[in-house]
Protein backbone atom coordinates (compact mmCIF):
# COMPACT_ATOMS: atom_id res chain seq x y z
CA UNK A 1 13.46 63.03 224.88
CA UNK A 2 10.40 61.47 222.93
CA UNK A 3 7.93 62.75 220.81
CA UNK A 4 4.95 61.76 219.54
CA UNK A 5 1.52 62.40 218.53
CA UNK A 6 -0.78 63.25 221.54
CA UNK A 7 -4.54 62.98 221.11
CA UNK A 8 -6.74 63.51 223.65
CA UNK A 9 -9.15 61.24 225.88
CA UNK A 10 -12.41 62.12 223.85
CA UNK A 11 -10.47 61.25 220.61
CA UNK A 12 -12.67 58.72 218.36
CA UNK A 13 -10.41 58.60 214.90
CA UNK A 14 -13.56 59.97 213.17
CA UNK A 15 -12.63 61.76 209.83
CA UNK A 16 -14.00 62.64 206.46
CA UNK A 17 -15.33 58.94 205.00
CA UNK A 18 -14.13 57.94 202.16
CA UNK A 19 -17.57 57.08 200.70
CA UNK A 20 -18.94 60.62 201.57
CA UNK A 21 -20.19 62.86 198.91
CA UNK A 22 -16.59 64.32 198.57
CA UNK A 23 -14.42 65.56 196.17
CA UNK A 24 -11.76 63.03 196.42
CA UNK A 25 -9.05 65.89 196.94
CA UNK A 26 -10.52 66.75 200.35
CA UNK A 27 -10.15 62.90 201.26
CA UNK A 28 -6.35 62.48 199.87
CA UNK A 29 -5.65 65.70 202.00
CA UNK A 30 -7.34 64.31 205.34
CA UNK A 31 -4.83 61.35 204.55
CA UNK A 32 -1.92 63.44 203.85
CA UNK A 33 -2.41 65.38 206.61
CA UNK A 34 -2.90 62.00 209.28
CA UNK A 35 0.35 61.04 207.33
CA UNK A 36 2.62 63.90 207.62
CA UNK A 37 2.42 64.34 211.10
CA UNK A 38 2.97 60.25 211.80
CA UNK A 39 6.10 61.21 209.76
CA UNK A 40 7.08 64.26 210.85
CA UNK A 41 6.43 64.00 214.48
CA UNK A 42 7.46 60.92 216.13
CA UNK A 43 11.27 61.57 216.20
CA UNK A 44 12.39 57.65 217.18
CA UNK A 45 11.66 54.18 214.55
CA UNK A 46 9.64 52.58 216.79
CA UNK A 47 7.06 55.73 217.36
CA UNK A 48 7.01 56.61 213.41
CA UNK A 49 5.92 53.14 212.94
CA UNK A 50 3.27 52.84 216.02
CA UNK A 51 1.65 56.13 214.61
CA UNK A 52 1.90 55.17 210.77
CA UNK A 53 -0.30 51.80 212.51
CA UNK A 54 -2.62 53.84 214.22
CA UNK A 55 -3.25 55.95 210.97
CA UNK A 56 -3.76 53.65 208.82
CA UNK A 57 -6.26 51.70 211.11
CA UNK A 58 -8.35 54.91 211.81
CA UNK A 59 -8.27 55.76 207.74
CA UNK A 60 -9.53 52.13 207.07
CA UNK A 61 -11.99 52.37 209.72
CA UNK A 62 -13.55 55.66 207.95
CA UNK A 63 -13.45 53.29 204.71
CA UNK A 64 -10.08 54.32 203.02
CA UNK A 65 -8.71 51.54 201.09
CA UNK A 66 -5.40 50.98 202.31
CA UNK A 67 -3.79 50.85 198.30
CA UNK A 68 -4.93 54.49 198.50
CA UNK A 69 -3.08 55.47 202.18
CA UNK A 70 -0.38 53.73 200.60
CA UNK A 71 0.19 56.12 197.57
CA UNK A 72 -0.29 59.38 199.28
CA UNK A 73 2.29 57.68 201.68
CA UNK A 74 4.31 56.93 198.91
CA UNK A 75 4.29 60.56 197.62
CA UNK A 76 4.51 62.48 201.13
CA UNK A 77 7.77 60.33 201.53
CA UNK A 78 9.03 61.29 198.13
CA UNK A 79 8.11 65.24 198.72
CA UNK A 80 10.01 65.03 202.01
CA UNK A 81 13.39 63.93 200.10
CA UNK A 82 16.31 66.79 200.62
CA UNK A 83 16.16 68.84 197.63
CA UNK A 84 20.19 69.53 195.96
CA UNK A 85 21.43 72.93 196.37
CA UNK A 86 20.72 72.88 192.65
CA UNK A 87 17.16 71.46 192.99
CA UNK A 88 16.15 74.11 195.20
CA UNK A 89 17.64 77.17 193.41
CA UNK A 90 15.86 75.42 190.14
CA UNK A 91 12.59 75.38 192.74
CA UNK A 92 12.58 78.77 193.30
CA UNK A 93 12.94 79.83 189.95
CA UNK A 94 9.98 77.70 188.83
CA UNK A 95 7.89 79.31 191.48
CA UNK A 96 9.42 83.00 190.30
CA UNK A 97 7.95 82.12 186.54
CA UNK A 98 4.86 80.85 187.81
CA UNK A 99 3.87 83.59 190.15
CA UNK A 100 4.52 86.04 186.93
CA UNK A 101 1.71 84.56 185.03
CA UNK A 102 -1.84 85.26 186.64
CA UNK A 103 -3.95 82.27 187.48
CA UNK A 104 -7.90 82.44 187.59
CA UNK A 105 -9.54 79.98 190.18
CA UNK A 106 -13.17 79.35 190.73
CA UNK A 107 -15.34 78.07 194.00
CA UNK A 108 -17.53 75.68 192.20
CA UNK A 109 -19.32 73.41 194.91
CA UNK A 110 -18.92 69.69 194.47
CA UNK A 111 -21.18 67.82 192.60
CA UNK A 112 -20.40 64.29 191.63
CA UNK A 113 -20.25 63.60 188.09
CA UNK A 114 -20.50 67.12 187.38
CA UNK A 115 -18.28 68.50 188.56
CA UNK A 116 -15.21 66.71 186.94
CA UNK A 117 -16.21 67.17 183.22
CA UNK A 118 -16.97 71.13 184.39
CA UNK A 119 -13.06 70.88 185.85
CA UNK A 120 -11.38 69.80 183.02
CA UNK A 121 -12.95 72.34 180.42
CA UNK A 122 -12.07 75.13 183.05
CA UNK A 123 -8.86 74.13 183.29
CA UNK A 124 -8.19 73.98 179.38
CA UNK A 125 -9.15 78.10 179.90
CA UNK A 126 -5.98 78.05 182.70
CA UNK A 127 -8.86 78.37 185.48
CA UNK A 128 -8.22 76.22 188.27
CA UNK A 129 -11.33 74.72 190.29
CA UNK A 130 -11.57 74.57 194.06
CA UNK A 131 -14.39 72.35 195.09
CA UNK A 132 -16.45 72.79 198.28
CA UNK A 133 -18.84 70.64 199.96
CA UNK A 134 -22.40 70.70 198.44
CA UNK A 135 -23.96 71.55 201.80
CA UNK A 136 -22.49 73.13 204.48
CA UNK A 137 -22.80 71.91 208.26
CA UNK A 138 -23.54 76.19 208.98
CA UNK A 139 -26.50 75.49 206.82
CA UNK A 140 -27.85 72.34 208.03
CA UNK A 141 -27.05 74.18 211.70
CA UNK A 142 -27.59 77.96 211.37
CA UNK A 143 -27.56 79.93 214.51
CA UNK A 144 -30.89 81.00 215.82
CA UNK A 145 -32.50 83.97 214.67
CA UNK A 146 -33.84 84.80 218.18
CA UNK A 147 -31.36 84.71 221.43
CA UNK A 148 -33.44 85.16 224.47
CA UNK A 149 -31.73 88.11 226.57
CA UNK A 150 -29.15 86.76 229.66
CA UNK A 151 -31.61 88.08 232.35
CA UNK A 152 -34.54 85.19 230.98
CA UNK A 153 -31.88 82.51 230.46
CA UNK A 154 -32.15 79.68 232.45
CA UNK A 155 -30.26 76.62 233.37
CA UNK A 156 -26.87 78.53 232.99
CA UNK A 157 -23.53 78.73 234.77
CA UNK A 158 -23.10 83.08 234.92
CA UNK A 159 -20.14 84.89 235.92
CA UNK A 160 -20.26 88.16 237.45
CA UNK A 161 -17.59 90.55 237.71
CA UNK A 162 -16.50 92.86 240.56
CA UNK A 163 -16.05 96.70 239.43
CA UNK A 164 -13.37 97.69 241.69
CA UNK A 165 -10.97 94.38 241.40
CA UNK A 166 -10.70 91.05 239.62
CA UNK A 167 -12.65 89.01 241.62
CA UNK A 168 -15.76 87.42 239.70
CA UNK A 169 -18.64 85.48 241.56
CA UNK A 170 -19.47 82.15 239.57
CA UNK A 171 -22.54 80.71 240.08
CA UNK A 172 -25.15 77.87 238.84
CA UNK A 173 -29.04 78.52 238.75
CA UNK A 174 -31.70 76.57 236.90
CA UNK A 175 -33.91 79.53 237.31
CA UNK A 176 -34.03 82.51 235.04
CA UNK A 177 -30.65 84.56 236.00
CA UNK A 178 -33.00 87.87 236.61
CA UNK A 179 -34.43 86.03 239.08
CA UNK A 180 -30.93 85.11 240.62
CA UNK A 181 -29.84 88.57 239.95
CA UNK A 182 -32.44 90.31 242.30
CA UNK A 183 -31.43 87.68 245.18
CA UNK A 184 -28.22 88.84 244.80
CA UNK A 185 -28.98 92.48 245.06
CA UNK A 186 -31.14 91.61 247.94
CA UNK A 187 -28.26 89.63 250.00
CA UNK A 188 -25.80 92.65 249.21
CA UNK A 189 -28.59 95.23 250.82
CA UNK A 190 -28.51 93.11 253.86
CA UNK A 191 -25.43 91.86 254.00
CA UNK A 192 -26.76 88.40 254.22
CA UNK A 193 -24.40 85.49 256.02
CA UNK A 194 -23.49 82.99 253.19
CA UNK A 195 -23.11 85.15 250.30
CA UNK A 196 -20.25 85.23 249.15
CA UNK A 197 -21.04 88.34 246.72
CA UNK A 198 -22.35 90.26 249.87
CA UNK A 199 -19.13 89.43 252.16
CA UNK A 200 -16.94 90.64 248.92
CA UNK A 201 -19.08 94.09 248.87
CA UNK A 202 -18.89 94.45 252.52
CA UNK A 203 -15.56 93.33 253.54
CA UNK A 204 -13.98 95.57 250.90
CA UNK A 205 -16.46 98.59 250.33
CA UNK A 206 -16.55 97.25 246.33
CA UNK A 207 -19.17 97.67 243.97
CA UNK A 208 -20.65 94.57 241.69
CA UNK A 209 -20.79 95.00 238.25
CA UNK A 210 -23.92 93.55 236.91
CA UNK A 211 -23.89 94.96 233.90
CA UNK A 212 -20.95 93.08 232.84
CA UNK A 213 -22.64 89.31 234.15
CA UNK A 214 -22.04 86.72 231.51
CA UNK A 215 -22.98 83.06 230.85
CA UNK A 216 -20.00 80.61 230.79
């Protein structure tokens, strides 16, 4: 059996670009991550190599210089060496001391050129800084403070449920679904030929719950 990195059709090898206004740690990790799993996953030669291509094409594509794929490459593969019995009972230790002594951290929001003076003085105080984007797509995007109600919605694909069973009617209407609704109700009161929410009610004595109607 064969593994290997699956992506799927819509895939475009877009990531984080290297000449984004970035803290440079958030572009080594996009690299370390692409890298890791073109190590880790692939389990034959010839697949570790095809994916370790196809990363490194994609990161030099979103403008990372390849000297730089190649160090975090060079460190991922020295981090994945099999730790001594020794090593690792030294390891732990090292993390049992270090989790004794508190550590302060700050959110400080990345600004280049001021940011890395403002980390270095921090971290002389044993405060370690963890940088975040400047601007945040949720506030270039933020969510509408008005939503218009599901009955004046239109152009939707709704669901609505049955209240006896699990059967749901799906429909499509570029109308206002209040307007689609009432049809509905009116097909059910005469058990209209077609509708397939009326044949449900009738052939099984159910009850449609409207109240419960969602957009998909």
């Amino acid at each position: 059996i064969r593994s290997s990195v699956y992506r799927k059709p819509t895939h475009t090898d877009r990531y984080l670009d290297y000449n984004s206004h970035h803290d440079n740690k958030h572009k080594a990790s996009t690299a370390a991550t692409l890298l890791h799993r073109a190590l880790k996953l692939p389990n034959s030669s010839e697949g570790k190599e095809r994916e370790l291509n196809r990363v490194y094409s994609a990161l030099e594509s979103n403008g990372y210089p390849s000297n730089f794929i190649k160090n975090i490459q060079a460190e991922k593969t020295r981090r994945s060496t099999v730790l001594s019995p020794e090593e690792l009972v030294g390891t732990f230790f090292k993390m049992v001391e270090g989790s004794e002594s508190r550590k302060s951290f700050a959110s400080l929001p990345y600004i280049k050129g001021v940011t890395e003076p403002l980390t270095r003085v921090l971290k002389k105080h044993d405060i370690t800084v963890v940088n975040k984007p400047l601007i945040t797509l949720q506030q270039q995007f933020p969510a509408p403070k008005f939503r218009p109600s599901l009955e004046s919605q239109t152009n939707v694909i709704y669901k609505i449920p049955c209240g006896d069973c699990s059967w749901c009617y799906i429909g499509e209407t570029g109308r206002a679904f209040n307007t689609g609704k009432k049809e509905h109700l009116r097909n059910m009161k005469t058990a209209a030929k077609g509708s397939r929410i009326a044949n449900h009610v009738w052939a099984n004595s159910h009850a449609i719950d409207f109240d419960n109607a969602s957009i998909i």
